[in-house]
Protein backbone atom coordinates (compact mmCIF):
# COMPACT_ATOMS: atom_id res chain seq x y z
CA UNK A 1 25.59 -22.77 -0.70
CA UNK A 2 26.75 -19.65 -1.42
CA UNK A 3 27.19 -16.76 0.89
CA UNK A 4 24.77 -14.45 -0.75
CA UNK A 5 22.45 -16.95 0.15
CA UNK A 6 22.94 -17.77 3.03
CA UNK A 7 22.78 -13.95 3.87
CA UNK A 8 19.22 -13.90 2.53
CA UNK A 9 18.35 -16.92 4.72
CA UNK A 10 19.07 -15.19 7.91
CA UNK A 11 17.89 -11.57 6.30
CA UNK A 12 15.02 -10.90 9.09
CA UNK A 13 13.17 -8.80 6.45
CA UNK A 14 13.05 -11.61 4.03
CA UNK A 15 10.55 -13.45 6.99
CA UNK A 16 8.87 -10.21 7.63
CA UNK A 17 7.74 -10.20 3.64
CA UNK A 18 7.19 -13.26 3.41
CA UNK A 19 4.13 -13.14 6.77
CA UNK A 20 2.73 -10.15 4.85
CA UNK A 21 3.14 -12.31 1.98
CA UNK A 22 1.02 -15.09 3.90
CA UNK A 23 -1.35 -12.39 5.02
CA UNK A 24 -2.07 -10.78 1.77
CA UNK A 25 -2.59 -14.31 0.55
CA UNK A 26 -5.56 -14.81 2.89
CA UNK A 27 -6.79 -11.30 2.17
CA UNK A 28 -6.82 -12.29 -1.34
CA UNK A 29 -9.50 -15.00 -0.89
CA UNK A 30 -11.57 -12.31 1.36
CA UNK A 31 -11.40 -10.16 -1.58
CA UNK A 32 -12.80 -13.29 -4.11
CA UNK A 33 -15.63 -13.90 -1.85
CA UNK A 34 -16.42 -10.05 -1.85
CA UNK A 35 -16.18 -9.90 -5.46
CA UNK A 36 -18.54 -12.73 -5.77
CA UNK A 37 -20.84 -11.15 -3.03
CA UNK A 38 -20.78 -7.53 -5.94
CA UNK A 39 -21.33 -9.90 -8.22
CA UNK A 40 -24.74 -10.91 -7.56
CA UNK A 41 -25.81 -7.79 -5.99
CA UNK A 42 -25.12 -5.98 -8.97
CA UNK A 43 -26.96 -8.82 -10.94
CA UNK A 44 -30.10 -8.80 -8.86
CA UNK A 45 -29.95 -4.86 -8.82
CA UNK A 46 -30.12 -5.07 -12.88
CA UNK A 47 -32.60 -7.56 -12.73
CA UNK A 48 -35.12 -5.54 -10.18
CA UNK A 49 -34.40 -2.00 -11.37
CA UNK A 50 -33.24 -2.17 -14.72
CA UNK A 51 -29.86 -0.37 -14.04
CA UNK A 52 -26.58 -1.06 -12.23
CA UNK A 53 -25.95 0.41 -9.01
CA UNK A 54 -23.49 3.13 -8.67
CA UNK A 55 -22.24 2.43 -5.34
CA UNK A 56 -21.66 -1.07 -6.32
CA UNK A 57 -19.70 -0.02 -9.46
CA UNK A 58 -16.85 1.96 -7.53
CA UNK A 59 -16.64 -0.01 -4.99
CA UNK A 60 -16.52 -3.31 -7.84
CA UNK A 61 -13.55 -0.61 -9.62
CA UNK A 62 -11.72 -0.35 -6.49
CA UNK A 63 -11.59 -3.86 -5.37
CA UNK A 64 -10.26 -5.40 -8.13
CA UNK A 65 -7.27 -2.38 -7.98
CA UNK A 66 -6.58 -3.72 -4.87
CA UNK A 67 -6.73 -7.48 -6.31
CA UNK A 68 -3.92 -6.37 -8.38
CA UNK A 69 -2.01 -4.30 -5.79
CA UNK A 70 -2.37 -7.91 -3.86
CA UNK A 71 -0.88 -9.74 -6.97
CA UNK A 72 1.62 -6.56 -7.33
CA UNK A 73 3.08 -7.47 -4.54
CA UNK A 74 2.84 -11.07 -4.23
CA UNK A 75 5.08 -11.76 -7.12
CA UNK A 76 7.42 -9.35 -6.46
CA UNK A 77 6.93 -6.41 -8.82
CA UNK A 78 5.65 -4.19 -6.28
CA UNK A 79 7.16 -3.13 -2.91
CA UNK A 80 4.17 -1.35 -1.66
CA UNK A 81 2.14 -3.38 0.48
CA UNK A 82 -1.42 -3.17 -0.74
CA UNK A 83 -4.18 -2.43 2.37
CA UNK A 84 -4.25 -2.72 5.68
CA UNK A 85 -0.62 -1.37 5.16
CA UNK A 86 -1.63 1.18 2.92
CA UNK A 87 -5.09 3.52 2.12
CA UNK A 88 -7.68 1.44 0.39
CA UNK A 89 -6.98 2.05 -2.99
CA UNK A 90 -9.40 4.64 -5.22
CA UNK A 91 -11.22 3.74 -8.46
């Protein structure tokens, strides 16, 4: 093993990004099951009224930015941790 390593191994902020990375990962899923919840709310709006709901629109925009913030930082090409660590992301 080499000692680069072995350095990375015993680097405490490799741990501390990988919990966030644990945490994000189970914010993730809370975001899916949101999305689906939009989902058929904006359905059932457009079925009863005919048009889609503002309010569900921007707030539809905004989570899916923060889906990819999530993914951002999950695989690395992002060292900006996505919300709670950060503001919740605009549309």
């Amino acid at each position: 093993m080499s000692e680069q390593q072995e350095k990375s191994y015993k680097n405490k902020s490799v741990w501390l990004r990988g919990l966030f990375m644990l945490m994000f990962v189970f914010l993730m899923g809370v975001a899916k099951f949101v999305t689906l919840v939009v989902v058929v709310l904006q359905f059932l709006a457009v079925l009863l009224t005919g048009e889609t709901n503002e309010n569900l629109l921007q707030f539809g925009k905004s989570l899916s930015v923060y889906q990819y913030q999530i993914v951002l930082y999950l695989t690395y090409n992002s060292e900006l941790r996505p919300f709670p660590a950060a503001d919740w992301p605009q549309e």
